[in-house]
N, C-alpha and C. Protein backbone atom coordinates (compact mmCIF):
# COMPACT_ATOMS: atom_id res chain seq x y z
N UNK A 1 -91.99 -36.86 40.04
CA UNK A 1 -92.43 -36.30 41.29
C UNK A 1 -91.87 -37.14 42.44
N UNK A 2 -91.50 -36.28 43.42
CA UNK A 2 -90.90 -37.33 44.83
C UNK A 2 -91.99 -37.77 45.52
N UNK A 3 -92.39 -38.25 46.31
CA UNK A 3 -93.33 -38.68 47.00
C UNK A 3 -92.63 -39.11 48.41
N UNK A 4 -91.37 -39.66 48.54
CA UNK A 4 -90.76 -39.92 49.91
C UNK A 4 -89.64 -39.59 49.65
N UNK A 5 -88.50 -38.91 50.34
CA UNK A 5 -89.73 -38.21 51.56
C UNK A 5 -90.35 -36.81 51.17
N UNK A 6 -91.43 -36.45 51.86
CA UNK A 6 -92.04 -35.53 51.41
C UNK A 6 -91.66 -34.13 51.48
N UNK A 7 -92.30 -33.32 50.93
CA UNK A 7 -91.64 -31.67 51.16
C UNK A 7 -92.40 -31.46 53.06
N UNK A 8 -93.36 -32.07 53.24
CA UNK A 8 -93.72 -31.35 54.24
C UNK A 8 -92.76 -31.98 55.74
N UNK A 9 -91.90 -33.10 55.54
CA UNK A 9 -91.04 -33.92 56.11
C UNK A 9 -89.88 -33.36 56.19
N UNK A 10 -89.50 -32.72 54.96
CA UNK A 10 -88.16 -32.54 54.66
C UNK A 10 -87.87 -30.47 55.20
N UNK A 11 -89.54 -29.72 55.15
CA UNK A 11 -89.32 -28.89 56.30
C UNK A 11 -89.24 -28.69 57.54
N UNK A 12 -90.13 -29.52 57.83
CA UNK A 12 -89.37 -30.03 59.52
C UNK A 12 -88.41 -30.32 59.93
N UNK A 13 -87.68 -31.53 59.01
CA UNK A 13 -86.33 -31.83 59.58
C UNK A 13 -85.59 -30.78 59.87
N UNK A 14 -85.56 -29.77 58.72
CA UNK A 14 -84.75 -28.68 58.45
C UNK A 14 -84.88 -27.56 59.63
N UNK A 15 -86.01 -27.20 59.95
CA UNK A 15 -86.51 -26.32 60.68
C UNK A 15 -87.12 -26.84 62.14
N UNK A 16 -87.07 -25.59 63.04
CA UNK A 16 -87.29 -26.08 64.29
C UNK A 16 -88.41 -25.07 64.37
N UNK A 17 -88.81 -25.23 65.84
CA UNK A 17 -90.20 -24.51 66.12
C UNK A 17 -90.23 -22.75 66.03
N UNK A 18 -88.80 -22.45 66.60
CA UNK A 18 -88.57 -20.88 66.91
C UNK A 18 -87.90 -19.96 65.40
N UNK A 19 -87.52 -21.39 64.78
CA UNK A 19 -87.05 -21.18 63.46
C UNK A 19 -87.40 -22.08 62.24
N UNK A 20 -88.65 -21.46 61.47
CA UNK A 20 -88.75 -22.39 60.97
C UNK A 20 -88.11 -22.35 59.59
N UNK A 21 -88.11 -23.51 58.82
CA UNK A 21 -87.52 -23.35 57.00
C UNK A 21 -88.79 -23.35 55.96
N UNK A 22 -88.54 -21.94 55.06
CA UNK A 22 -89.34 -22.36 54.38
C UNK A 22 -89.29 -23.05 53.27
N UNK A 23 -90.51 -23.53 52.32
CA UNK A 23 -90.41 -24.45 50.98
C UNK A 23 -89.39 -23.91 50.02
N UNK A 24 -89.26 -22.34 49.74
CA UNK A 24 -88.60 -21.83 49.44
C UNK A 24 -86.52 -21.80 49.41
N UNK A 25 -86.26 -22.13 50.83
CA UNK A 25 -85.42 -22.61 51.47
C UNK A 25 -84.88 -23.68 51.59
N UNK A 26 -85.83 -24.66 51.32
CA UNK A 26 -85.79 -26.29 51.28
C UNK A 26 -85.27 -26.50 49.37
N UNK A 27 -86.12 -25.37 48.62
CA UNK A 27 -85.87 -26.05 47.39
C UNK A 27 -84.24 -26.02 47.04
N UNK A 28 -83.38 -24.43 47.12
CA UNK A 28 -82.35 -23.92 47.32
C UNK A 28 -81.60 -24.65 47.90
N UNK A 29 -81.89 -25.39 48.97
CA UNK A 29 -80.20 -26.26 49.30
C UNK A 29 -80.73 -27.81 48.65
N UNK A 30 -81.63 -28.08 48.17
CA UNK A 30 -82.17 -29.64 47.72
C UNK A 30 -81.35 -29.45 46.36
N UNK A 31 -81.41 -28.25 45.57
CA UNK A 31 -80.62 -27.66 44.21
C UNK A 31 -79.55 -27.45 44.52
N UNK A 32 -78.46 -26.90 45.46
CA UNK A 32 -77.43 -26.80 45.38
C UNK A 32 -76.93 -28.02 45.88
N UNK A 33 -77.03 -28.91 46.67
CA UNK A 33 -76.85 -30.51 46.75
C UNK A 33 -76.73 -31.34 45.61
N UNK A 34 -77.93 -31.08 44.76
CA UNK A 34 -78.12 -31.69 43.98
C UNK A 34 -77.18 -31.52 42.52
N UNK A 35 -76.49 -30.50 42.35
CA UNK A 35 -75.29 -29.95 41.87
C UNK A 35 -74.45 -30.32 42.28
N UNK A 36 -74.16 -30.49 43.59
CA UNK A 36 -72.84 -31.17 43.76
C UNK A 36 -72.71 -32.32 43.44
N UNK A 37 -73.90 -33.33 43.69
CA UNK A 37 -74.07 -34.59 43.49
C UNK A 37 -73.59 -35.56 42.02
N UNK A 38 -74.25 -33.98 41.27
CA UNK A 38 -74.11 -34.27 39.93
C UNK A 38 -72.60 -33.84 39.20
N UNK A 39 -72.34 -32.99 39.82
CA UNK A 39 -70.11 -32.66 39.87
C UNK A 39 -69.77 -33.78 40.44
N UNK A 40 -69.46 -34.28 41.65
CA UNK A 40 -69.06 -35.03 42.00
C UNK A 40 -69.12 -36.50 40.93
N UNK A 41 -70.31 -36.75 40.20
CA UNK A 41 -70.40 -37.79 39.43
C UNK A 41 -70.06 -37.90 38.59
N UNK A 42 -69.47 -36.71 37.55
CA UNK A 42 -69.03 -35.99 36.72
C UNK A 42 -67.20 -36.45 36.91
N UNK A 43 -66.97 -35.84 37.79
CA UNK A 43 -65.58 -35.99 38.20
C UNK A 43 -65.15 -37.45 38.54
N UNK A 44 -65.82 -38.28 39.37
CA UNK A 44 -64.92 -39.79 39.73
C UNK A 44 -65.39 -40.61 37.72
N UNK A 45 -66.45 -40.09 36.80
CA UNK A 45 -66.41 -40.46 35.65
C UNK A 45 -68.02 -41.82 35.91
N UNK A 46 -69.05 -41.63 37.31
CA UNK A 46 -69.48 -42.51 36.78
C UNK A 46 -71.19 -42.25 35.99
N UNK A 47 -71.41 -43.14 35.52
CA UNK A 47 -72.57 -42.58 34.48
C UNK A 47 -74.18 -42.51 35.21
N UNK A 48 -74.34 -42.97 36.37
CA UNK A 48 -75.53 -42.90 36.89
C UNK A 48 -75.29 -43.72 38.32
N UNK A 49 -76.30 -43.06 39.08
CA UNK A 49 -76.66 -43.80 40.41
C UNK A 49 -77.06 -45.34 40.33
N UNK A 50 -76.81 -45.66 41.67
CA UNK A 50 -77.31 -47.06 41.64
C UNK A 50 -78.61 -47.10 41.63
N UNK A 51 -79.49 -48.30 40.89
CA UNK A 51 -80.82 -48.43 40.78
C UNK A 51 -81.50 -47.61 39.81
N UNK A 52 -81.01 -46.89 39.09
CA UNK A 52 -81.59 -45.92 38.67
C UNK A 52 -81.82 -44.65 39.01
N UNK A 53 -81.55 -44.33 40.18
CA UNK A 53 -81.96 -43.24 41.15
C UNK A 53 -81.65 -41.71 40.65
N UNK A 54 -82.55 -41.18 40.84
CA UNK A 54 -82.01 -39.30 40.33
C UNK A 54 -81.29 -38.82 41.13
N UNK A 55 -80.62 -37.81 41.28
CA UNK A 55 -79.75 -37.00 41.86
C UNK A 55 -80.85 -36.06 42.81
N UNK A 56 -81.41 -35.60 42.42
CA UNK A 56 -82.56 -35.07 43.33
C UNK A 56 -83.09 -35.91 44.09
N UNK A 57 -83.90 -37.13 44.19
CA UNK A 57 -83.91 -38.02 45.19
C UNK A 57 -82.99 -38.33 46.10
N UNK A 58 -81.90 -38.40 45.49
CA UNK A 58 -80.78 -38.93 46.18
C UNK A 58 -80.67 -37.16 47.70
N UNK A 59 -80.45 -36.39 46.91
CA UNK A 59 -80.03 -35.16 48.03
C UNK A 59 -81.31 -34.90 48.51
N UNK A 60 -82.48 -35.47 49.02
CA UNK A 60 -83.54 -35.34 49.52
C UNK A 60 -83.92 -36.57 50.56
N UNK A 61 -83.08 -37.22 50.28
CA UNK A 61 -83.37 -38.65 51.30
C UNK A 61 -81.78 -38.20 52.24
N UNK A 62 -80.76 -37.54 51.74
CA UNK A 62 -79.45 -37.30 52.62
C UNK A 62 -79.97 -35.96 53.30
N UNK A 63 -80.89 -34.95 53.43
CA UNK A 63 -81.27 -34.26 54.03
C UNK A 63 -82.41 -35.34 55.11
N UNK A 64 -83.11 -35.71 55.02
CA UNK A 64 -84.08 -36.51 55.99
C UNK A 64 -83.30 -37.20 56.80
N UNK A 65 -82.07 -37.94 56.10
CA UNK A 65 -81.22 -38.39 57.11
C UNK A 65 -80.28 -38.05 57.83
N UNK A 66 -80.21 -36.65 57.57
CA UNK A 66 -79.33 -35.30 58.66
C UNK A 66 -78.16 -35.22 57.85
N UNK A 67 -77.96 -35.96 56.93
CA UNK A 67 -76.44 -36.05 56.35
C UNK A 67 -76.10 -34.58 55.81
N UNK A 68 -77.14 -33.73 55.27
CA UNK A 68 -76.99 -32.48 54.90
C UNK A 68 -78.00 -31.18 55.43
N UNK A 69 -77.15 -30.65 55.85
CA UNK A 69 -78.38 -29.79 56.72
C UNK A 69 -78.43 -27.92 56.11
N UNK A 70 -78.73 -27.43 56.46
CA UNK A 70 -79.21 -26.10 56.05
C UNK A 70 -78.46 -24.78 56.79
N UNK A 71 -77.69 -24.30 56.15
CA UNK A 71 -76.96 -23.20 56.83
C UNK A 71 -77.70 -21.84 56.56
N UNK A 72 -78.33 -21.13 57.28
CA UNK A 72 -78.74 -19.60 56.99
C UNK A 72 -77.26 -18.86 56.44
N UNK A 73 -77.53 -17.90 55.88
CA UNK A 73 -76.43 -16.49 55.67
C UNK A 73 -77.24 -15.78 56.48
């Protein structure tokens, strides 16, 4: 389970007042991030994050920190 940062953190960032994101929305790009994360690791050949860290943590702390943000279709 994540605990930081939180889902209710990580819809805000995403979403603004006139537009907001839902949980729904949040999970969908946290999963397709999190796919890349895991290709990308795949491809340079290395076997795990530093510290131990999951790939899902990892694309959930780069969304809080704006590094990945949320495109509508």
């Amino acid at each position: 389970m994540i605990n930081e940062p939180s889902v209710d953190a990580l819809v805000r960032k995403l979403g603004t007042e006139e537009n907001p994101v839902s949980r729904y929305e949040l999970c969908v790009l946290v999963s397709k991030r999190t796919r890349q994360i895991i290709e990308q690791m795949q491809n340079v050949g290395a076997g795990e994050l530093p510290n131990k860290q999951k790939e899902i943590v990892l694309a959930c702390q780069e969304i809080m920190n704006g590094k990945v943000t949320g495109i509508k279709d």
